[in-house]
N, C-alpha and C. Protein backbone atom coordinates (compact mmCIF):
# COMPACT_ATOMS: atom_id res chain seq x y z
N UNK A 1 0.83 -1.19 0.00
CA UNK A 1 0.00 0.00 0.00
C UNK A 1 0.87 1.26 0.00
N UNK A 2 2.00 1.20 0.48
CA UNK A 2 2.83 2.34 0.64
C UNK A 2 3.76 2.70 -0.19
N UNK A 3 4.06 1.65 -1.27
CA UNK A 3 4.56 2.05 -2.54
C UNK A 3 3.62 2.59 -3.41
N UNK A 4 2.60 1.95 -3.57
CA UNK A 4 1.70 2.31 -4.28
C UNK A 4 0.93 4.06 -4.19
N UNK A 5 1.37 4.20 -2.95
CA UNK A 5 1.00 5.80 -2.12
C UNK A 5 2.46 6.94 -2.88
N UNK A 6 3.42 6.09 -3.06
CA UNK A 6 4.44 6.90 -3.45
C UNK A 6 4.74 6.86 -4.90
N UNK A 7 4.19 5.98 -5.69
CA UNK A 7 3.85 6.01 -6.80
C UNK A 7 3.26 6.91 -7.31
N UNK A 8 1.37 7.17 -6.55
CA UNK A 8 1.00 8.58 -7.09
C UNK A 8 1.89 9.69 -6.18
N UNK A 9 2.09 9.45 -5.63
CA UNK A 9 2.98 11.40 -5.06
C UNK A 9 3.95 11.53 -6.54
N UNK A 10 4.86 10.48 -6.93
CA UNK A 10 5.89 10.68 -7.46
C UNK A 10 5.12 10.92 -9.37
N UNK A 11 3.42 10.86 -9.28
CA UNK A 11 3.19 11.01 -10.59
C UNK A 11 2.50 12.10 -10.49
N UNK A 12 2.15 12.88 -9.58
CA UNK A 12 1.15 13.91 -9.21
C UNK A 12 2.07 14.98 -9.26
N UNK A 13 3.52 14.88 -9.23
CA UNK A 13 4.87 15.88 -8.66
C UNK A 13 5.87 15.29 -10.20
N UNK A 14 5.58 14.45 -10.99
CA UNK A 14 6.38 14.29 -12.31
C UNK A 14 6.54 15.56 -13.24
N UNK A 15 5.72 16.15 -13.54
CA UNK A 15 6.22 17.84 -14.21
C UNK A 15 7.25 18.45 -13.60
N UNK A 16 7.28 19.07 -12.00
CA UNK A 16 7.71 20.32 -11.58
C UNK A 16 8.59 19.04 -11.59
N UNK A 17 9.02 17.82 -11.12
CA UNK A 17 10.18 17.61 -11.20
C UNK A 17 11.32 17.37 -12.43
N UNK A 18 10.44 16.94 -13.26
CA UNK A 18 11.07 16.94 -14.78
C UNK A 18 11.39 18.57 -15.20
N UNK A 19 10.81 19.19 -15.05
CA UNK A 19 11.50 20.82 -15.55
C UNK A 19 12.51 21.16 -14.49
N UNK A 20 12.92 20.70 -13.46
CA UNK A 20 13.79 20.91 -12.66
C UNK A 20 15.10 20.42 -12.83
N UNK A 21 15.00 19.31 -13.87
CA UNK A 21 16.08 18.63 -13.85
C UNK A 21 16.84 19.23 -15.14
N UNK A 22 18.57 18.83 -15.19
CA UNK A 22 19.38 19.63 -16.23
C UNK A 22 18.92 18.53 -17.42
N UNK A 23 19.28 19.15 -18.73
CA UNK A 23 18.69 18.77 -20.09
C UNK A 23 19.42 17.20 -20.28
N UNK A 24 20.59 16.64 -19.41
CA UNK A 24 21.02 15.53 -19.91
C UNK A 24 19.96 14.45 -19.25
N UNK A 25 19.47 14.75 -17.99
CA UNK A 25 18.55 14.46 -17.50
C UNK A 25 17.17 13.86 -18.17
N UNK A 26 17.05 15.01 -18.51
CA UNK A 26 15.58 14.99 -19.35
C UNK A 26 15.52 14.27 -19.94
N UNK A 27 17.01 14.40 -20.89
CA UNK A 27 17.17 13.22 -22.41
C UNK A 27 17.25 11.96 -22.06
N UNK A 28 17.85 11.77 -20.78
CA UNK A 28 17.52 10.31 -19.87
C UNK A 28 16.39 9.19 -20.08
N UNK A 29 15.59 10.40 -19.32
CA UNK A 29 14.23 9.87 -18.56
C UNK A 29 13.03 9.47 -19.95
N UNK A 30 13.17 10.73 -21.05
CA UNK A 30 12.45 10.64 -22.15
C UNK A 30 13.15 9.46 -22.77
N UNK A 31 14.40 8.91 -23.05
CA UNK A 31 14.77 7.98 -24.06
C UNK A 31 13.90 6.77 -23.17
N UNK A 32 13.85 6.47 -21.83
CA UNK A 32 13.58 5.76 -20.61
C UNK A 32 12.07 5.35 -21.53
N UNK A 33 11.31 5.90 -21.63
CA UNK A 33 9.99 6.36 -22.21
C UNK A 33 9.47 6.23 -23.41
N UNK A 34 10.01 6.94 -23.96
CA UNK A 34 9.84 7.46 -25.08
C UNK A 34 10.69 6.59 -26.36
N UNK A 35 10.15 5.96 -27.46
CA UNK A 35 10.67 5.74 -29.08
C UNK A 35 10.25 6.82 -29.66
N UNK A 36 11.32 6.71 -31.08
CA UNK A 36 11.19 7.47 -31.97
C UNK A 36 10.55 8.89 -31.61
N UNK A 37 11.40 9.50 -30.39
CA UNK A 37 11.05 10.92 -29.96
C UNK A 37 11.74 11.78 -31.12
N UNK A 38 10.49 13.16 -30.46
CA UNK A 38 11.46 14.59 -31.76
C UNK A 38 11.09 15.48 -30.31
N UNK A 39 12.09 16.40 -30.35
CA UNK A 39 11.73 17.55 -29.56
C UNK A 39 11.76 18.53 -29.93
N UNK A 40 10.88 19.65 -30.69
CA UNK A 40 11.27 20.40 -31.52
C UNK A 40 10.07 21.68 -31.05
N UNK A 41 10.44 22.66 -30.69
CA UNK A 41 10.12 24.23 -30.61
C UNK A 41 9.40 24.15 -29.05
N UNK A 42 10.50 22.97 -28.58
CA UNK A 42 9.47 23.03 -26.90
C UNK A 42 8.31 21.85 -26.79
N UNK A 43 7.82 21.31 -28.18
CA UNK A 43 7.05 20.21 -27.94
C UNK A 43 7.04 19.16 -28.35
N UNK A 44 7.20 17.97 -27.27
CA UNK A 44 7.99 16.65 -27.85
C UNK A 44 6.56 15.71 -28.69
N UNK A 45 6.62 15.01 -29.40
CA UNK A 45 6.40 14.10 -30.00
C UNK A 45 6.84 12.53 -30.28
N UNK A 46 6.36 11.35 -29.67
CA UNK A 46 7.14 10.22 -29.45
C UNK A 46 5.86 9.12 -29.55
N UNK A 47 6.39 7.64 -29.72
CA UNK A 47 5.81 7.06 -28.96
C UNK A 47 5.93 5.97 -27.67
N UNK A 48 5.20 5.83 -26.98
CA UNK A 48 5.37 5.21 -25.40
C UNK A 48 6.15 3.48 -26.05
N UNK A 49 7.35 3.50 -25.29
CA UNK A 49 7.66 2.20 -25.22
C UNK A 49 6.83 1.41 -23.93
N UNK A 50 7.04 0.00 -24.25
CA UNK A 50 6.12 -1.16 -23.15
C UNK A 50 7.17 -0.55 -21.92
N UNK A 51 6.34 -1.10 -20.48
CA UNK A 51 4.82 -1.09 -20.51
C UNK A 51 4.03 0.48 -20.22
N UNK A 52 4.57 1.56 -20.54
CA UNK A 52 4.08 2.73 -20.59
C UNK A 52 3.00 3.23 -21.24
N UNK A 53 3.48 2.28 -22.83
CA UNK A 53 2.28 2.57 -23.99
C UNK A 53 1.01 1.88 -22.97
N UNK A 54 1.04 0.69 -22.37
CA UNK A 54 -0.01 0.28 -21.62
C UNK A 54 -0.89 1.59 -21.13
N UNK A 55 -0.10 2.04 -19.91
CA UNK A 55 -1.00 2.84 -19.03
C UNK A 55 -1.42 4.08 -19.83
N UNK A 56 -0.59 4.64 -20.78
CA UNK A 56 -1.70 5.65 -21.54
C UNK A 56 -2.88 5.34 -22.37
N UNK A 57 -3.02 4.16 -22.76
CA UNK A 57 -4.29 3.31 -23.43
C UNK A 57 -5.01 3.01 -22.05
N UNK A 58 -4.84 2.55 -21.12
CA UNK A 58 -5.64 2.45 -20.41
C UNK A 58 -5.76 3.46 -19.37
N UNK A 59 -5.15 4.65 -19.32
CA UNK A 59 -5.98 5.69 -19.19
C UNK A 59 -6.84 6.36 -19.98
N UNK A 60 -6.44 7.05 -21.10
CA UNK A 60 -7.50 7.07 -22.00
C UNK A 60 -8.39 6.37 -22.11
N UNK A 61 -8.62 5.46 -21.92
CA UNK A 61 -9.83 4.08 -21.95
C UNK A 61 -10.64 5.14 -20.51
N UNK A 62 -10.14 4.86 -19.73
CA UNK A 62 -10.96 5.82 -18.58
C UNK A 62 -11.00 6.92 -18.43
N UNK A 63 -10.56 7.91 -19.32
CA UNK A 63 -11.15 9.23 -19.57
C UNK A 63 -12.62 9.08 -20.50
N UNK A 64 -12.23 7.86 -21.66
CA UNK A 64 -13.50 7.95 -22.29
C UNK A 64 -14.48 6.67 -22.12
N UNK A 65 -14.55 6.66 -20.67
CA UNK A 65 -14.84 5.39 -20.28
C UNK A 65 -15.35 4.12 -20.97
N UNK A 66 -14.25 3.92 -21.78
CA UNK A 66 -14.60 2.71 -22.74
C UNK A 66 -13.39 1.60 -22.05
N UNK A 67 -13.59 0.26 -22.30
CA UNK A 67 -12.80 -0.44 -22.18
C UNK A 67 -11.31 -0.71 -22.81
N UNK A 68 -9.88 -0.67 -22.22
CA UNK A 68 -8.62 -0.84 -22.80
C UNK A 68 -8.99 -1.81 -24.12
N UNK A 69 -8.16 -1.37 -24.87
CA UNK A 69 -7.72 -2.60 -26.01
C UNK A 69 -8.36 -2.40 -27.30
């Protein structure tokens, strides 16, 4: 239960901490993430490597409350 508690802190606090960090950083965490990224005029474009691509399909699934998949 208490990882799981620090899981959302650490996704609720993922922005201000990602702009905080220096640019080698960034390029880190996004390669971490992110295929076939572009970062270009300030706004990145990529897509989610496994299992990341997961949780944005199945969030979106529950924004538009339809079922994953």
């Amino acid at each position: 239960m208490e990882d799981g508690l620090l899981v959302l802190e650490l996704a609720r606090e993922a922005s201000r901490l990602f702009a905080q960090q220096a640019p080698n950083e960034k390029k880190r965490l996004l390669n971490l993430l992110l295929s076939n990224g572009e970062w270009n005029r300030g706004e990145v474009s990529a897509n989610f490597r496994q299992p990341f691509d997961l949780l944005i399909d199945s969030a979106a699934a529950a924004a538009s409350n339809e079922p994953p998949g």
